[in-house]
N, C-alpha and C. Protein backbone atom coordinates (compact mmCIF):
# COMPACT_ATOMS: atom_id res chain seq x y z
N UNK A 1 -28.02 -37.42 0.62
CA UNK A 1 -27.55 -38.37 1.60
C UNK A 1 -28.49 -38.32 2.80
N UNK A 2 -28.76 -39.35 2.98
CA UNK A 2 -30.40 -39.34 4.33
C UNK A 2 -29.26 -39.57 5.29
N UNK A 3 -29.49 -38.61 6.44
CA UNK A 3 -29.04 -38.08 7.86
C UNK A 3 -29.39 -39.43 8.99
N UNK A 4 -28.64 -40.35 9.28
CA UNK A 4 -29.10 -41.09 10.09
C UNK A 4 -28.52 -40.52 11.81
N UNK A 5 -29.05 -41.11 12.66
CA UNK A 5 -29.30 -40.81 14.47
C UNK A 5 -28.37 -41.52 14.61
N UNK A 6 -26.92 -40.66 15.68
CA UNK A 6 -25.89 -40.81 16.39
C UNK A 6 -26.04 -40.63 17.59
N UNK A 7 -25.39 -41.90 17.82
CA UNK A 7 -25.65 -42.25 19.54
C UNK A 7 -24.18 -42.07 20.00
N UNK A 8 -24.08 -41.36 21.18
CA UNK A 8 -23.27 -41.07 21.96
C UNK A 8 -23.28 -41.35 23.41
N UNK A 9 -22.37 -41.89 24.23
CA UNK A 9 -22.86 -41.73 25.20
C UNK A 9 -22.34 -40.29 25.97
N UNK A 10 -23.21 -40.48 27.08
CA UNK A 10 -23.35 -39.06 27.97
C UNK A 10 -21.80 -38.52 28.72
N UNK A 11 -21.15 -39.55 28.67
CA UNK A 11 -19.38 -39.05 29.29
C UNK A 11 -19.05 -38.38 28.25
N UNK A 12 -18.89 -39.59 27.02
CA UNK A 12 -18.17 -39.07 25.75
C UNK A 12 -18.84 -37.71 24.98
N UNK A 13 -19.99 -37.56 25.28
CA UNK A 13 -20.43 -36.30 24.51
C UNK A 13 -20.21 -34.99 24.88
N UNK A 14 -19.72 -35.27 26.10
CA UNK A 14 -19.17 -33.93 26.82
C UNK A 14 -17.97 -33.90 26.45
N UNK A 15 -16.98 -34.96 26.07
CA UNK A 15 -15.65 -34.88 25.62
C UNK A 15 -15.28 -34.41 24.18
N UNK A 16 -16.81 -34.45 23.72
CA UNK A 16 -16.57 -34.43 22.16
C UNK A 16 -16.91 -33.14 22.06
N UNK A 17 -17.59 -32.05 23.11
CA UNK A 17 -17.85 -31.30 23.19
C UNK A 17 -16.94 -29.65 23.59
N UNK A 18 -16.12 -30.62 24.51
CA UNK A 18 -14.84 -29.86 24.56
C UNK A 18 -13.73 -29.47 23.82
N UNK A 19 -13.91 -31.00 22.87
CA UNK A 19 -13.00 -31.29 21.94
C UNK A 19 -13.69 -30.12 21.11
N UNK A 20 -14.72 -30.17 20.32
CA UNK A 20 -15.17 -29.29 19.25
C UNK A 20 -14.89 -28.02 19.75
N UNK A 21 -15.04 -26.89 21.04
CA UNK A 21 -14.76 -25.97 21.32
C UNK A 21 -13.29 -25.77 21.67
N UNK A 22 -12.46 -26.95 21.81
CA UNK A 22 -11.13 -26.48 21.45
C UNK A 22 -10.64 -26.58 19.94
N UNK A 23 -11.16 -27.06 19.27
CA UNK A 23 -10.63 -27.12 17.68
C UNK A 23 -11.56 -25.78 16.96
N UNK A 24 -12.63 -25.08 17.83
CA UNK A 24 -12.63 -24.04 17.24
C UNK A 24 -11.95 -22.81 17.91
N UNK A 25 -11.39 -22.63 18.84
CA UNK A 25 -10.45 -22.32 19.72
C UNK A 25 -9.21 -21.50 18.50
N UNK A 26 -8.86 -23.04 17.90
CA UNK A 26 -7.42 -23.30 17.55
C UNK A 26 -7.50 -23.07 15.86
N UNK A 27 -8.90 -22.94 15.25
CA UNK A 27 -9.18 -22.06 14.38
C UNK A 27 -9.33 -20.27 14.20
N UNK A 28 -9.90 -20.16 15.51
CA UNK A 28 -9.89 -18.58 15.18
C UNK A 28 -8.34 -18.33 15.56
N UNK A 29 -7.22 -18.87 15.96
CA UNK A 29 -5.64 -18.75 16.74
C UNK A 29 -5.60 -18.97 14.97
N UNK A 30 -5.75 -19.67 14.61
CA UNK A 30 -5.12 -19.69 13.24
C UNK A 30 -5.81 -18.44 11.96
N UNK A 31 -6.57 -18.42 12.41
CA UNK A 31 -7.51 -17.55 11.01
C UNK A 31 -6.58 -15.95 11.92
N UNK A 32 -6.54 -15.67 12.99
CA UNK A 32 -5.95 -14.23 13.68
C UNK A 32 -4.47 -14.46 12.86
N UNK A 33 -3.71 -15.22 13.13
CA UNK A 33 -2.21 -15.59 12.91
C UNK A 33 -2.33 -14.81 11.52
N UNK A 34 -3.93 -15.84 10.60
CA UNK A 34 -2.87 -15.71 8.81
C UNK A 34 -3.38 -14.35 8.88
N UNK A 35 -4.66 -13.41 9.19
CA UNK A 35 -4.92 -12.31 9.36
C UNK A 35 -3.30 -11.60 9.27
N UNK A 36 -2.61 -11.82 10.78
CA UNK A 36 -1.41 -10.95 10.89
C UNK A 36 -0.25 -10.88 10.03
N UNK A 37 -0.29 -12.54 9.19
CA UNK A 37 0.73 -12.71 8.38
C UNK A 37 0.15 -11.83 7.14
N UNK A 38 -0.97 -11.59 6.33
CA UNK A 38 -1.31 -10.94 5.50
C UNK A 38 -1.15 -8.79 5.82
N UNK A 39 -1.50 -8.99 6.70
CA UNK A 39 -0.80 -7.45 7.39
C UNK A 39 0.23 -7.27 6.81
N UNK A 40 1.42 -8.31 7.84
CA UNK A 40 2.52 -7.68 7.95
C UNK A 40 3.26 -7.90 6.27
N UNK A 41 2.56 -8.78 5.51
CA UNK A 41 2.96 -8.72 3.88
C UNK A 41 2.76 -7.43 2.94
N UNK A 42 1.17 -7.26 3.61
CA UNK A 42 1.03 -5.90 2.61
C UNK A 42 2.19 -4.54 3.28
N UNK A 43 2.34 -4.70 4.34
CA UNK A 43 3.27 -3.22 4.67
C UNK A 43 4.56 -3.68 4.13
N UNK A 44 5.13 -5.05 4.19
CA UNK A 44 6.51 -5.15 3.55
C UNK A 44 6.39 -4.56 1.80
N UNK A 45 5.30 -5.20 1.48
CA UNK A 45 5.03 -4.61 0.01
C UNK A 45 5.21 -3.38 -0.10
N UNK A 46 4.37 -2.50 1.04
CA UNK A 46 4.63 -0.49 1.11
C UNK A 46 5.72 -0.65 1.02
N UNK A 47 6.66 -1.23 1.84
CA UNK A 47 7.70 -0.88 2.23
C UNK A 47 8.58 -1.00 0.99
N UNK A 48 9.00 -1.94 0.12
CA UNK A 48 9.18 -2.54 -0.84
C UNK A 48 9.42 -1.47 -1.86
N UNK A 49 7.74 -0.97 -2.41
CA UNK A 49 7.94 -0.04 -3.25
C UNK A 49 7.90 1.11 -3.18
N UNK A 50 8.34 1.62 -1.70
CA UNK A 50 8.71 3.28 -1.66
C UNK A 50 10.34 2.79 -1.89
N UNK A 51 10.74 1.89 -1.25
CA UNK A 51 12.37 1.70 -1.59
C UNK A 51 12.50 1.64 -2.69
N UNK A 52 12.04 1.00 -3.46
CA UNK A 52 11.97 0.96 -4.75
C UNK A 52 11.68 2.46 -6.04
N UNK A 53 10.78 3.10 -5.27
CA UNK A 53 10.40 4.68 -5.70
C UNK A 53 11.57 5.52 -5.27
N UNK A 54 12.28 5.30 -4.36
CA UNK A 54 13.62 5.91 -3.82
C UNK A 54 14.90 5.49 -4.72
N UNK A 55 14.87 4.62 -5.00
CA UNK A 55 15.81 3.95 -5.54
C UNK A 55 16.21 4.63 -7.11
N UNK A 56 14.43 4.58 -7.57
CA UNK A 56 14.76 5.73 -8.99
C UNK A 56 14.92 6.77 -9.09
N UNK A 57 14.36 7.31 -7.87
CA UNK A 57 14.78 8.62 -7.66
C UNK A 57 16.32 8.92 -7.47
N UNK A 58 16.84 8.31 -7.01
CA UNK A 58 18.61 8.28 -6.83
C UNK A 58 19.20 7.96 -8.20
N UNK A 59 18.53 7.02 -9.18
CA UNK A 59 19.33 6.98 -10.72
C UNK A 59 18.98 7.70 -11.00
N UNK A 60 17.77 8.78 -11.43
CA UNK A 60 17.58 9.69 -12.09
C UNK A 60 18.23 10.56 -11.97
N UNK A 61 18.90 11.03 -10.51
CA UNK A 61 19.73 12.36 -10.07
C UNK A 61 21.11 11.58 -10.85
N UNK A 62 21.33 10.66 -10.43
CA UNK A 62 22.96 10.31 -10.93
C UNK A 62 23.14 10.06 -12.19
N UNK A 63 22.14 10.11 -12.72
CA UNK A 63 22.50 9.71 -14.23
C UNK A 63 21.72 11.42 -14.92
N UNK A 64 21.82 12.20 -14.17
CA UNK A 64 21.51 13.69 -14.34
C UNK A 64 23.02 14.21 -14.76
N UNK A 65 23.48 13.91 -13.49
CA UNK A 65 24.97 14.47 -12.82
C UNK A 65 26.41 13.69 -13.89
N UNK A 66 25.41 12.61 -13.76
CA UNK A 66 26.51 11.97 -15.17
C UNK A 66 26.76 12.43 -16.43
N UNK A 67 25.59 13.14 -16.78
CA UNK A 67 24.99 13.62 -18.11
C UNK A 67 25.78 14.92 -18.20
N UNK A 68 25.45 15.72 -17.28
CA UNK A 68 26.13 17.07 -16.72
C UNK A 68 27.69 17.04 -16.69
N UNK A 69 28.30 15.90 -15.96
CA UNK A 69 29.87 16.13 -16.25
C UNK A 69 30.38 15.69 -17.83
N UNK A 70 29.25 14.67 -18.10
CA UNK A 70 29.51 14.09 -19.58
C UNK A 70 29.81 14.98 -20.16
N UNK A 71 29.14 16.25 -20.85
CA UNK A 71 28.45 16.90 -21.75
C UNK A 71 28.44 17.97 -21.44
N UNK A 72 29.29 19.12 -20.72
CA UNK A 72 29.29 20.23 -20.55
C UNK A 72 28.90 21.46 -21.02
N UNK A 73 28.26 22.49 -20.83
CA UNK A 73 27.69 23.25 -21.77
C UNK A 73 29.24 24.18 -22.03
N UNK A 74 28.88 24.78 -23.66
CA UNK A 74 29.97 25.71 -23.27
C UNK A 74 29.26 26.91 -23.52
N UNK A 75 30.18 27.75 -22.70
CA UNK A 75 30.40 28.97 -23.08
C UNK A 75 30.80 30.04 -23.98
């Protein structure tokens, strides 16, 4: 695609200029944001599967204890 010469005038190019440094402004506000939203996902995930690692750890004991009153040894 051959690059043709844009004419601007000298008010508006300062406007377009501001404009471009606020829309990159309002990109790095957005690229920080999804940054924080990806954070705070991966720690819900930690969070997630230690509850989850806890969780088996609690059936394993109760279904120990179940086993144990089930099935008594004798004497």
């Amino acid at each position: 695609m051959e690059r043709m010469p844009v004419f601007v005038r000298v008010d508006e190019y300062h406007d377009v200029l501001a404009l471009v440094t606020t829309v990159r402004k309002k990109l790095d506000e957005a690229k920080n944001t999804l940054l924080k939203i990806h954070d705070l996902k991966n720690e819900e995930d930690h969070q997630l599967e230690l509850w989850q690692n806890t969780l088996a750890e609690i059936e394993k004991k109760v279904d120990f204890v179940d086993h144990s009153l089930s099935e008594p040894e004798h004497f």
